[in-house]
C-alpha atoms as a PDB file:
ATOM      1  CA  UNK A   1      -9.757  -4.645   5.745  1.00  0.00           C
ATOM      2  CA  UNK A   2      -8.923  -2.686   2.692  1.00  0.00           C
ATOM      3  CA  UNK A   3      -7.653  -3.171  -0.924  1.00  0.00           C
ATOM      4  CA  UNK A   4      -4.470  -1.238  -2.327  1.00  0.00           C
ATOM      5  CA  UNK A   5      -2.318  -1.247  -4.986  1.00  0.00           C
ATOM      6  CA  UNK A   6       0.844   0.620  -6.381  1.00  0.00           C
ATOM      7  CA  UNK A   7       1.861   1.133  -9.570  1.00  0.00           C
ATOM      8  CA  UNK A   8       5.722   1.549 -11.112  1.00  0.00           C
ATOM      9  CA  UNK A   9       7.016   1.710 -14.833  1.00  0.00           C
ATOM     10  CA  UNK A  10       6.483   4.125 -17.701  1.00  0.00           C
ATOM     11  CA  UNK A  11       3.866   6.637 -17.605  1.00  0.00           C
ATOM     12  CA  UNK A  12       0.416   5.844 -17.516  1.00  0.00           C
ATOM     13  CA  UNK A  13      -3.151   7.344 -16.944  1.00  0.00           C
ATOM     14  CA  UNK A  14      -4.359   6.294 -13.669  1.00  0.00           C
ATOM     15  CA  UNK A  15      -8.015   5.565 -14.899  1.00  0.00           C
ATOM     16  CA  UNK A  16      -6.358   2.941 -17.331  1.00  0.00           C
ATOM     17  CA  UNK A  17      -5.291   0.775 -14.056  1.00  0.00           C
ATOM     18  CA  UNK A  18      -7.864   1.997 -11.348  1.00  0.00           C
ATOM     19  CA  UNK A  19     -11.119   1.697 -14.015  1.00  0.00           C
ATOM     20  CA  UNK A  20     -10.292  -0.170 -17.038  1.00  0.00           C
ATOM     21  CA  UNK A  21      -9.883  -3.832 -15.983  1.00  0.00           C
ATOM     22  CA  UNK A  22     -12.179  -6.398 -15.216  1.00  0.00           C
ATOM     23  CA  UNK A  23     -12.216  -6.542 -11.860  1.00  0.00           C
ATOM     24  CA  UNK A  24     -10.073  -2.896 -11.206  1.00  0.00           C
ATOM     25  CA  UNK A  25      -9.573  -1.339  -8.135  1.00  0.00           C
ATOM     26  CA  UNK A  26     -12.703   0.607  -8.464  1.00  0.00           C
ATOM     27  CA  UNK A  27     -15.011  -2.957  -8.480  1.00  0.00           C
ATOM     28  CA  UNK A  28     -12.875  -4.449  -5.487  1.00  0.00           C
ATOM     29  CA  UNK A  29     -14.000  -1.358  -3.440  1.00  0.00           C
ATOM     30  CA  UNK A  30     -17.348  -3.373  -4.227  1.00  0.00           C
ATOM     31  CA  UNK A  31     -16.867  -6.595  -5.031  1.00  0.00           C
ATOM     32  CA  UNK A  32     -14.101  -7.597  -2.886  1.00  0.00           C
ATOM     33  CA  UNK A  33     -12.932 -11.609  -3.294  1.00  0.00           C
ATOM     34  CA  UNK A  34     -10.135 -11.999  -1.211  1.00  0.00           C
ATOM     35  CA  UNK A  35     -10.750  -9.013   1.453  1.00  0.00           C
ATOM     36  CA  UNK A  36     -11.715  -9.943   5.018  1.00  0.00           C
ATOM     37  CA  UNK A  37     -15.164  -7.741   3.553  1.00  0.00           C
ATOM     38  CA  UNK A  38     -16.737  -7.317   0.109  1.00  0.00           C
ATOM     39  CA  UNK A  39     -17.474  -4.214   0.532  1.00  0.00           C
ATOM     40  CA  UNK A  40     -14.638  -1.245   0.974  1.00  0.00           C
ATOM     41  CA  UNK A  41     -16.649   1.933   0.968  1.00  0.00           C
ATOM     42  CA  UNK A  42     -14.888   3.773   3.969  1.00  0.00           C
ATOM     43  CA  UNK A  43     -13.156   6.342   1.769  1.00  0.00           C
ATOM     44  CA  UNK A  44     -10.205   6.199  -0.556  1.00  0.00           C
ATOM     45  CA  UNK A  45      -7.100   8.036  -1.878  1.00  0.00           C
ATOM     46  CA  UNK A  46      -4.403   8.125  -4.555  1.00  0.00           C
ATOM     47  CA  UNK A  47      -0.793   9.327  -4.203  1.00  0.00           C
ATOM     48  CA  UNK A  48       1.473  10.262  -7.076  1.00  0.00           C
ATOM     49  CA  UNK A  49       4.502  11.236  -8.464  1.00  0.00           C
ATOM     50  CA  UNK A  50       5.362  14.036 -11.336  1.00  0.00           C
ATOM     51  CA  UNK A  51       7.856  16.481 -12.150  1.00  0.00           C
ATOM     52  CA  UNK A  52       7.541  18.206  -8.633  1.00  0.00           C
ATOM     53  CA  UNK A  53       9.111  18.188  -5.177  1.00  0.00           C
ATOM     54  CA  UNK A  54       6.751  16.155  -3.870  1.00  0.00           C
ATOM     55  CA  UNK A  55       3.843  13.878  -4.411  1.00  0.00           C
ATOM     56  CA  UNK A  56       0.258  14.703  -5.001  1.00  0.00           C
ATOM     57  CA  UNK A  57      -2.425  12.887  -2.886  1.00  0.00           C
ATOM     58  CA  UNK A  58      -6.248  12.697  -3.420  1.00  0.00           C
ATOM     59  CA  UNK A  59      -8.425  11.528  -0.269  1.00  0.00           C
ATOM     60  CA  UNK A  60     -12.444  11.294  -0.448  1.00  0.00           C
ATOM     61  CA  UNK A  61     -14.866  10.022   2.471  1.00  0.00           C
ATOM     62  CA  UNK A  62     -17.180   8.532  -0.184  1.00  0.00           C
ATOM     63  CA  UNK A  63     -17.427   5.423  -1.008  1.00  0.00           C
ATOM     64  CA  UNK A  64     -14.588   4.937  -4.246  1.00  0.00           C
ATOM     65  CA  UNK A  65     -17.388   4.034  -7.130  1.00  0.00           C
ATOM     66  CA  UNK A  66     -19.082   6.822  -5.913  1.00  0.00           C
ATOM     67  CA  UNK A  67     -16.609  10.084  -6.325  1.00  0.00           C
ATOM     68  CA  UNK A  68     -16.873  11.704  -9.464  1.00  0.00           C
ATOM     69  CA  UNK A  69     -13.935  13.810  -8.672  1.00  0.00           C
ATOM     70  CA  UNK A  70     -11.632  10.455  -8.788  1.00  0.00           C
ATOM     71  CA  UNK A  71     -13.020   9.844 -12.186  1.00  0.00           C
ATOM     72  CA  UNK A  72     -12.372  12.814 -13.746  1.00  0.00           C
ATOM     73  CA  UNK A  73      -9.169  13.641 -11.686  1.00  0.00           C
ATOM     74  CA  UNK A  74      -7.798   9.839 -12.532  1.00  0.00           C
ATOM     75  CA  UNK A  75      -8.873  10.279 -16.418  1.00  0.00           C
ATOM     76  CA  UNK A  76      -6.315  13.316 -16.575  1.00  0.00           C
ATOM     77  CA  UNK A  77      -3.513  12.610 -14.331  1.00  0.00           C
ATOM     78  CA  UNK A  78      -0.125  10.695 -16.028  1.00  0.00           C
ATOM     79  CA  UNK A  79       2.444   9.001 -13.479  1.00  0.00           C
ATOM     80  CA  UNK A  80       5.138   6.374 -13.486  1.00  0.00           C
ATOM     81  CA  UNK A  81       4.740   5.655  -9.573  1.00  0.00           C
ATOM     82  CA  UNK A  82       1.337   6.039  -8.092  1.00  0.00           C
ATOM     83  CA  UNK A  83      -0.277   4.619  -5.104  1.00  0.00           C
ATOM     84  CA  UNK A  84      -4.336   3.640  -4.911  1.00  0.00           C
ATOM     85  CA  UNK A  85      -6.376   2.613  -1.325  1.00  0.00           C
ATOM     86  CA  UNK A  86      -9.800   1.930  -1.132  1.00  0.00           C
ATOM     87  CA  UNK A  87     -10.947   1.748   3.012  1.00  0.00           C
ATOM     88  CA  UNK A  88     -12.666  -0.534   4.949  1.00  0.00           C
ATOM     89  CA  UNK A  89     -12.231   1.299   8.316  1.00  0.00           C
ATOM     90  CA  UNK A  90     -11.789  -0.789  11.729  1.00  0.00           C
ATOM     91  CA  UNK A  91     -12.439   1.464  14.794  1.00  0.00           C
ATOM     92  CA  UNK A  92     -11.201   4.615  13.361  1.00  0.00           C
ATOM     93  CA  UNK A  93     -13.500   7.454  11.904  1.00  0.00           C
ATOM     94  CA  UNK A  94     -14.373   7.684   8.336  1.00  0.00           C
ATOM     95  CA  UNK A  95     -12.259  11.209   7.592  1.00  0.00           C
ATOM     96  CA  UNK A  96     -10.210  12.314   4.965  1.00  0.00           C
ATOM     97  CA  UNK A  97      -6.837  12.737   7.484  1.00  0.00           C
ATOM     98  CA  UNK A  98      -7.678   8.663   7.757  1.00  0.00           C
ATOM     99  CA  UNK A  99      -7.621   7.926   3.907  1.00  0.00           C
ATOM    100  CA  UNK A 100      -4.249   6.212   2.937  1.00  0.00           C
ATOM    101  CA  UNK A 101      -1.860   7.417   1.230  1.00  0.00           C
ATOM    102  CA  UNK A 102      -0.016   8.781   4.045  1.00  0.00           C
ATOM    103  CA  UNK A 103       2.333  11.386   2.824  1.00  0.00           C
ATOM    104  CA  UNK A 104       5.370  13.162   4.303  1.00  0.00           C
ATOM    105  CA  UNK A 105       7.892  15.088   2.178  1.00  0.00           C
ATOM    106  CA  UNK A 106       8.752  12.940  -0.434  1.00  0.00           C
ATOM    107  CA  UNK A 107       7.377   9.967   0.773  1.00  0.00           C
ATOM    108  CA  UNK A 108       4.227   7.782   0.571  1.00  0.00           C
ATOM    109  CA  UNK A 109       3.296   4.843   2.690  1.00  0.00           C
ATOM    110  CA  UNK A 110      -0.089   2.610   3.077  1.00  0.00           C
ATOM    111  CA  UNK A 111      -1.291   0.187   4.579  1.00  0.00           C
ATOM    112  CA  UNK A 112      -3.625  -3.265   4.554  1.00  0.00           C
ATOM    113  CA  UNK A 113      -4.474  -4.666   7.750  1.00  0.00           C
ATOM    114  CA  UNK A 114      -4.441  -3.564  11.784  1.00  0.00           C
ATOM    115  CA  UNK A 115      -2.169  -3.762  15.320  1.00  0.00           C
ATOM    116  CA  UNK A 116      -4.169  -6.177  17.413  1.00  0.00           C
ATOM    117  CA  UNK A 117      -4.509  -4.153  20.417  1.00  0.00           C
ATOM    118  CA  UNK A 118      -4.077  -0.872  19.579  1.00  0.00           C
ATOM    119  CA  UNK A 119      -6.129   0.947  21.861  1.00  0.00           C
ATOM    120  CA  UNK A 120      -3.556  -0.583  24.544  1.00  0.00           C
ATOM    121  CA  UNK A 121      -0.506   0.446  23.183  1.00  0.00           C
ATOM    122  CA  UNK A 122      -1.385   3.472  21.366  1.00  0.00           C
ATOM    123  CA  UNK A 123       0.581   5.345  24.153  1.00  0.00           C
ATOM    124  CA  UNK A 124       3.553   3.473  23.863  1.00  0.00           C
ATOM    125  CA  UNK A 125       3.473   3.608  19.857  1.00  0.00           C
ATOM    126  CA  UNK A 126       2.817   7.543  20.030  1.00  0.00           C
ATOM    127  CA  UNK A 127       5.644   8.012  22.520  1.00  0.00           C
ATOM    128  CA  UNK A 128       8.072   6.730  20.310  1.00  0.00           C
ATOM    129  CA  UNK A 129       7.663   9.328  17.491  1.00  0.00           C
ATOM    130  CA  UNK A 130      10.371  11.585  17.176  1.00  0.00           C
ATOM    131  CA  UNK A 131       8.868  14.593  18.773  1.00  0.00           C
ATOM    132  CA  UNK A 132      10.309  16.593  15.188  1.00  0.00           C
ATOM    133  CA  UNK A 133       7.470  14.430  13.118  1.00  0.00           C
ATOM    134  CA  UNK A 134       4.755  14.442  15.681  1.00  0.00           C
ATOM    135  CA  UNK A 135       3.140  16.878  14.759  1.00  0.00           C
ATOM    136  CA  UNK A 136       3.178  16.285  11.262  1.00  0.00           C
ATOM    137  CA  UNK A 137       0.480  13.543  12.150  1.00  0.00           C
ATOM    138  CA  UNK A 138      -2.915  13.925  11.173  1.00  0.00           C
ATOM    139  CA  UNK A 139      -5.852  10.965  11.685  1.00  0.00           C
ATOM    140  CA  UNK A 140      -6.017   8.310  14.307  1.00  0.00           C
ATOM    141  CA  UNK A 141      -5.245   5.470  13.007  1.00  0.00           C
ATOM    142  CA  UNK A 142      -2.546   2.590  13.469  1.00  0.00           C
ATOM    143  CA  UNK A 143      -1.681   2.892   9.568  1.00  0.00           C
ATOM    144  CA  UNK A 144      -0.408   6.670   9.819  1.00  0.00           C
ATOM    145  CA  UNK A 145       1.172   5.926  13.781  1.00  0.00           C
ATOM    146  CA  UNK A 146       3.734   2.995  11.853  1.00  0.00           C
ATOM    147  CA  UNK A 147       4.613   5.805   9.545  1.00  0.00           C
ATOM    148  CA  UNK A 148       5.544   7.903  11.891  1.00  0.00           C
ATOM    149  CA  UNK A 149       7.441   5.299  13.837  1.00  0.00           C
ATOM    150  CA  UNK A 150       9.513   4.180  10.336  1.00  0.00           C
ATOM    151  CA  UNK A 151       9.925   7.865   9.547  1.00  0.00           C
ATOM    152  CA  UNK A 152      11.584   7.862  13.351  1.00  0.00           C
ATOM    153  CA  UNK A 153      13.365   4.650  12.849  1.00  0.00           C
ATOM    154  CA  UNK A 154      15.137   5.608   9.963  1.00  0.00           C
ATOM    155  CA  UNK A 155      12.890   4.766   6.793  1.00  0.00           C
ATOM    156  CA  UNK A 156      14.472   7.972   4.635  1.00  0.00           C
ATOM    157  CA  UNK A 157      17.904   6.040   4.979  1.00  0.00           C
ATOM    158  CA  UNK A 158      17.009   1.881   5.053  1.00  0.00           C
ATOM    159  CA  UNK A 159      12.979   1.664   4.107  1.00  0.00           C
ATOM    160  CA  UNK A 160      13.245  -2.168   4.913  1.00  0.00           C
ATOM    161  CA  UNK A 161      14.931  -2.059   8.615  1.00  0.00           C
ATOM    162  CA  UNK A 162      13.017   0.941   9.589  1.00  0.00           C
ATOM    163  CA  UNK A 163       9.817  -1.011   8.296  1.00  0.00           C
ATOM    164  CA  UNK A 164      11.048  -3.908  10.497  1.00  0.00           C
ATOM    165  CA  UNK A 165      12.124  -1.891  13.396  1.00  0.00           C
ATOM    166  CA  UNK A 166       8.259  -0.761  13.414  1.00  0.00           C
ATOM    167  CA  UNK A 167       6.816  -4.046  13.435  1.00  0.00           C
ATOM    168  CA  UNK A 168       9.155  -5.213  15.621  1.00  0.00           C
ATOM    169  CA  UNK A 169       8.506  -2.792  18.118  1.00  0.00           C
ATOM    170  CA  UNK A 170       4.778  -3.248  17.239  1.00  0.00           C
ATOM    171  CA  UNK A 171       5.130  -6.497  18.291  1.00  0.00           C
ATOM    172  CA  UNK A 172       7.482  -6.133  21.708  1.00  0.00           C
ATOM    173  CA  UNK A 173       4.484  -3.302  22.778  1.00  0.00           C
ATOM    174  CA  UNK A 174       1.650  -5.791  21.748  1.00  0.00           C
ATOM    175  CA  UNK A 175       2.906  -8.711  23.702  1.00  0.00           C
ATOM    176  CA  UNK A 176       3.930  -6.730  26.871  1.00  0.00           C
ATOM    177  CA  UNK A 177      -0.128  -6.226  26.565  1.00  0.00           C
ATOM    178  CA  UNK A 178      -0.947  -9.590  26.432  1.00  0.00           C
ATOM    179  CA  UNK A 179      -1.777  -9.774  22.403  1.00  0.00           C
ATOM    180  CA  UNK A 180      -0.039 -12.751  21.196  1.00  0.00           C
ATOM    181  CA  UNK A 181      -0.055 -11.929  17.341  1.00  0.00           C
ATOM    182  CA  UNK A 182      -0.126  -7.924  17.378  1.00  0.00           C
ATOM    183  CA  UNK A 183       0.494  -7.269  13.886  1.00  0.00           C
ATOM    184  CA  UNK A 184      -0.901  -8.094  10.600  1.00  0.00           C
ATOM    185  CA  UNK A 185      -0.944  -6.704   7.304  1.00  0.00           C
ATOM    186  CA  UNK A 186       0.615  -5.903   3.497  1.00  0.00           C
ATOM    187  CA  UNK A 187       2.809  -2.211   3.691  1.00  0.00           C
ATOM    188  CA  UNK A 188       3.903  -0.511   0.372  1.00  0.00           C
ATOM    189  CA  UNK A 189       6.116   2.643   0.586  1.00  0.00           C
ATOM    190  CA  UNK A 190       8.208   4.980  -1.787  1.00  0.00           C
ATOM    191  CA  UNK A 191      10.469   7.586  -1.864  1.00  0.00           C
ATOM    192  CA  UNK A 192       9.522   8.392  -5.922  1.00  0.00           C
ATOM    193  CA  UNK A 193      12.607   6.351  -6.689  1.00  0.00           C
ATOM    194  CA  UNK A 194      12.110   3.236  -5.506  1.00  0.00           C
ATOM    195  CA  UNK A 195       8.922   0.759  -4.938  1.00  0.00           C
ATOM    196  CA  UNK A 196       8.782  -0.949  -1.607  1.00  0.00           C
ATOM    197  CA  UNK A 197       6.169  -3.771  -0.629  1.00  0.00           C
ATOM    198  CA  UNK A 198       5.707  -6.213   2.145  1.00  0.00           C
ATOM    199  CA  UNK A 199       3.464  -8.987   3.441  1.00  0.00           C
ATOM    200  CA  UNK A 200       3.954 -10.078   7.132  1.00  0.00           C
ATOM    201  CA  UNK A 201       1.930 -10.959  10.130  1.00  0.00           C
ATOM    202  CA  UNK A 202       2.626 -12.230  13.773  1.00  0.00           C
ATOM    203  CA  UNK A 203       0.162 -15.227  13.207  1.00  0.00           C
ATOM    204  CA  UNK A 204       2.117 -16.311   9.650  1.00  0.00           C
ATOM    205  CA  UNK A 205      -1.045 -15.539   8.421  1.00  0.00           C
ATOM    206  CA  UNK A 206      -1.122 -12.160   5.922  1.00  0.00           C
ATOM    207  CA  UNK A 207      -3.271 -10.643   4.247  1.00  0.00           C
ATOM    208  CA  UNK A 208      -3.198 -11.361   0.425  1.00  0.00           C
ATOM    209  CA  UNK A 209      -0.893  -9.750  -2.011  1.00  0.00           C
ATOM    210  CA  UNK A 210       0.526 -10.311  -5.443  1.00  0.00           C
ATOM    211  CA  UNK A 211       2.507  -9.073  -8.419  1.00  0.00           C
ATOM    212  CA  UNK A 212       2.600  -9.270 -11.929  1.00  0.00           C
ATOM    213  CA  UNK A 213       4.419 -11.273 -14.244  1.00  0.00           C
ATOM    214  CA  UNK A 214       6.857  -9.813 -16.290  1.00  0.00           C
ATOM    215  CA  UNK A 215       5.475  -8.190 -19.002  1.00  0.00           C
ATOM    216  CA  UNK A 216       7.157  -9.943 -21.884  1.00  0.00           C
ATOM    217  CA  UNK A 217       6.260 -13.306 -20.251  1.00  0.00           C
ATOM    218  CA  UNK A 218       2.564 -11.504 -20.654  1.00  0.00           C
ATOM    219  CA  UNK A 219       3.019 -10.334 -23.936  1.00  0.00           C
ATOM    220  CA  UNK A 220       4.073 -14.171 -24.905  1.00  0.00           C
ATOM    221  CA  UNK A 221       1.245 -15.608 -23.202  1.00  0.00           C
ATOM    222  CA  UNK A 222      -1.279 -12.845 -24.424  1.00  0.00           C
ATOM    223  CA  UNK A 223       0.083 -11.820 -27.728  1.00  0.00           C
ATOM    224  CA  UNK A 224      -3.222 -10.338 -28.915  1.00  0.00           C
ATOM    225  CA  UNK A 225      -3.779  -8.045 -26.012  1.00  0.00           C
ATOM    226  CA  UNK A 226      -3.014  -4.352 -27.319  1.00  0.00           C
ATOM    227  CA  UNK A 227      -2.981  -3.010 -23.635  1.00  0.00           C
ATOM    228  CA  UNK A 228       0.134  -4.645 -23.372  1.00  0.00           C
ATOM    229  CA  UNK A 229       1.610  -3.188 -26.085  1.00  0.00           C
ATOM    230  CA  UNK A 230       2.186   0.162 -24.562  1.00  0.00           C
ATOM    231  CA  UNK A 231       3.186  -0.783 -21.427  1.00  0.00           C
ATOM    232  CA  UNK A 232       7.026  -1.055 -20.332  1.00  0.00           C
ATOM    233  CA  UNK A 233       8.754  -3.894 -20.118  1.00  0.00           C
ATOM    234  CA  UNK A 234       9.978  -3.015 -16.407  1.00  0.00           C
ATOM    235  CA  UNK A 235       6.619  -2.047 -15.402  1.00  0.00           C
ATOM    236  CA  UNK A 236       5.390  -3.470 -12.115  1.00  0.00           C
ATOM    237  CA  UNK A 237       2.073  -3.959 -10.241  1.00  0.00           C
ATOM    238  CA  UNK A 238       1.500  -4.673  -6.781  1.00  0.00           C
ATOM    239  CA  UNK A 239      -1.658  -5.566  -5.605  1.00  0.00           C
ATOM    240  CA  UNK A 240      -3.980  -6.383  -2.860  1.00  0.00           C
ATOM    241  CA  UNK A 241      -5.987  -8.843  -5.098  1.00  0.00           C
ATOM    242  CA  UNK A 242      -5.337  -9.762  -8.611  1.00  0.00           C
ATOM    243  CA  UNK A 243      -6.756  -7.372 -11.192  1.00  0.00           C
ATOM    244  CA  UNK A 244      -8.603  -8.044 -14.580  1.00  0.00           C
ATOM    245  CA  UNK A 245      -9.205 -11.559 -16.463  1.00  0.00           C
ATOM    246  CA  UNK A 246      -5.681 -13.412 -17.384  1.00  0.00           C
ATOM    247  CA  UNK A 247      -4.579 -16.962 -16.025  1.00  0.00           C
ATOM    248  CA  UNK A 248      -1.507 -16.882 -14.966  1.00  0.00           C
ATOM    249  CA  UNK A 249      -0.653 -13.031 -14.634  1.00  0.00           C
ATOM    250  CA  UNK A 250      -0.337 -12.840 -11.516  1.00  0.00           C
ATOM    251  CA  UNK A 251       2.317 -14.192  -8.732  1.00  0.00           C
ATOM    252  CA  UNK A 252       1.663 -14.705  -4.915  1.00  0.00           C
ATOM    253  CA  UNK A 253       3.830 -12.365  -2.748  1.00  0.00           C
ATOM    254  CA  UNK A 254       5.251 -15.410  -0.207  1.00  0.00           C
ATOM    255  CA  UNK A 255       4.778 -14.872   3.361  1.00  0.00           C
ATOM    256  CA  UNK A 256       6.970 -13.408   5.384  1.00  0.00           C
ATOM    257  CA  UNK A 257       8.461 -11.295   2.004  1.00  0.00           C
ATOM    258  CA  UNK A 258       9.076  -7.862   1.161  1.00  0.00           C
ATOM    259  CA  UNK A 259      10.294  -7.081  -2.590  1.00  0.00           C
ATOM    260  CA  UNK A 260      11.742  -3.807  -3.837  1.00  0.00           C
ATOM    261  CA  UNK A 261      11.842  -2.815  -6.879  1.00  0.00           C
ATOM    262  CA  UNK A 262      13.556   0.382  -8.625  1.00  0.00           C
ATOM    263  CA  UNK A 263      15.755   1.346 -11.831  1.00  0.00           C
ATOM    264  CA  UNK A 264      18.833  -0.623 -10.741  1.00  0.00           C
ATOM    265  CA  UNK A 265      16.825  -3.370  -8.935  1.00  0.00           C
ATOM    266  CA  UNK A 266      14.241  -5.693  -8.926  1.00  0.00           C
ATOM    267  CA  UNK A 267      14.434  -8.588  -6.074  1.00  0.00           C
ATOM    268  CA  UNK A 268      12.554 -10.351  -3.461  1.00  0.00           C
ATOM    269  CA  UNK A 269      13.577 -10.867  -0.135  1.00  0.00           C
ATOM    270  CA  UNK A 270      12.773 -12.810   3.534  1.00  0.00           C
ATOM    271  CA  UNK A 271      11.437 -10.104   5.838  1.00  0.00           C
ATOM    272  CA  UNK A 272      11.999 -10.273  10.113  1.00  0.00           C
ATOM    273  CA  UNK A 273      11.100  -7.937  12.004  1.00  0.00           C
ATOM    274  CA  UNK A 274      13.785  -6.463  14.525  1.00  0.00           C
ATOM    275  CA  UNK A 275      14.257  -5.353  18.034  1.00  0.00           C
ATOM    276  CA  UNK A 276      14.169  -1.520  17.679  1.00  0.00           C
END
């Protein structure tokens, strides 16, 4: 599978969160623990969001520890919402249109995980696209497909019924095909605004994901540690697997979950997928 993570709060350099902790991003792509493989090395990418219309992305067939060009790019770029993926492909090539972050207009979306059966329904998923965004589609894999479906289901107006619109329809497709448990996987999404993030599979059984504690509850259990000092008290982490070295920083995403988080909310919430 793959590792991600997403990033929202006050302004920070992205080499401070993809490089600087024991155990970042950057080692995962590595030294995976909790992956389904130690080793992601099937590309990478990095969305993020500025003072422009729409997000920058950043996509790179090398393995991540290897691309000098995410060092130096990450060391320089400042963002309060930015998205990270490091690949372990399954079945699709190894090509930059394949690299998550997907990105259309203002929105990014990736992607931990795989349909069970794509190869039989990839018909019946591509079908579905609104014929407006099909074009706009790139690589070959299932990831960027569910996009496309959510964009088509109505993810620029309700993000977590067009998210479960796809997956329910992923499933409906997958079962008519004889795949009991078609789906599995962790999604994040965002519109720039607003941090989306969920953790669902057919079998019950999802990939890992997790979230930070609050970071005053940090600073009181780590009052020494100065990286703490700079960060925001509303800043939020997402990740595939728990980054640097502190007990206790990190909380399991429950299954079946999705959690949103923005300037006038922060909750977490049961997540079914629907008919579409």
């Amino acid at each position: 599978m793959c590792r991600w993570l997403a990033y929202w709060g006050s302004p920070v350099r992205l080499t401070d969160v993809l490089y600087t902790p024991v155990h970042s991003l950057i080692d995962q792509s590595l030294h995976s623990k909790l992956g389904a493989e130690t080793t992601n090395g099937d590309g990478f990418g990095i969305g993020w969001y500025d003072d422009t219309e729409t997000p920058g992305v950043f996509h790179g067939t090398e393995p991540a520890w290897n691309d000098t060009n995410l060092r130096e790019l990450s060391a320089h770029t400042t963002s309060p919402l930015f998205f990270a993926h490091i690949r372990a492909a399954i079945g699709s090539s190894v090509q930059q249109t394949n690299c998550h972050p997907f990105r259309y207009k203002r929105w990014l979306w990736m992607h931990n995980g795989f349909i069970d059966g794509f190869a039989d329904i990839k018909r019946d998923l591509a079908f579905a696209v609104d014929p407006s965004l099909y074009l706009d589609i790139g690589g070959t894999t299932d990831s960027e497909l569910m996009f496309f479906l959510a964009l088509t289901f109505g993810l620029e107006e309700d993000p977590p019924g067009a998210v479960a619109r796809t997956i329910g329809f992923v499933e409906a497709r997958g079962r008519e095909h004889g795949h009991q448990f078609p789906f599995q996987g962790t999604i994040a999404t965002s519109d720039g605004d607003s941090l989306w993030a969920f953790r669902y599979s057919s079998a019950g059984q999802s990939r890992s994901l997790y979230f930070n504690r609050s970071v005053p509850q940090l600073r009181e259990m780590y009052p020494d540690l100065a990286m703490l000092r700079g960060v925001a008290d509303h800043a939020r982490l997402v990740v595939s697997e728990p980054l640097g070295d502190l007990p206790g920083a990190w909380l399991e995403v429950p299954e079946a979950t999705y959690g949103v988080v923005s300037k006038e909310r922060e909750e977490m919430l049961p997540f079914v997928p629907q008919a579409a």
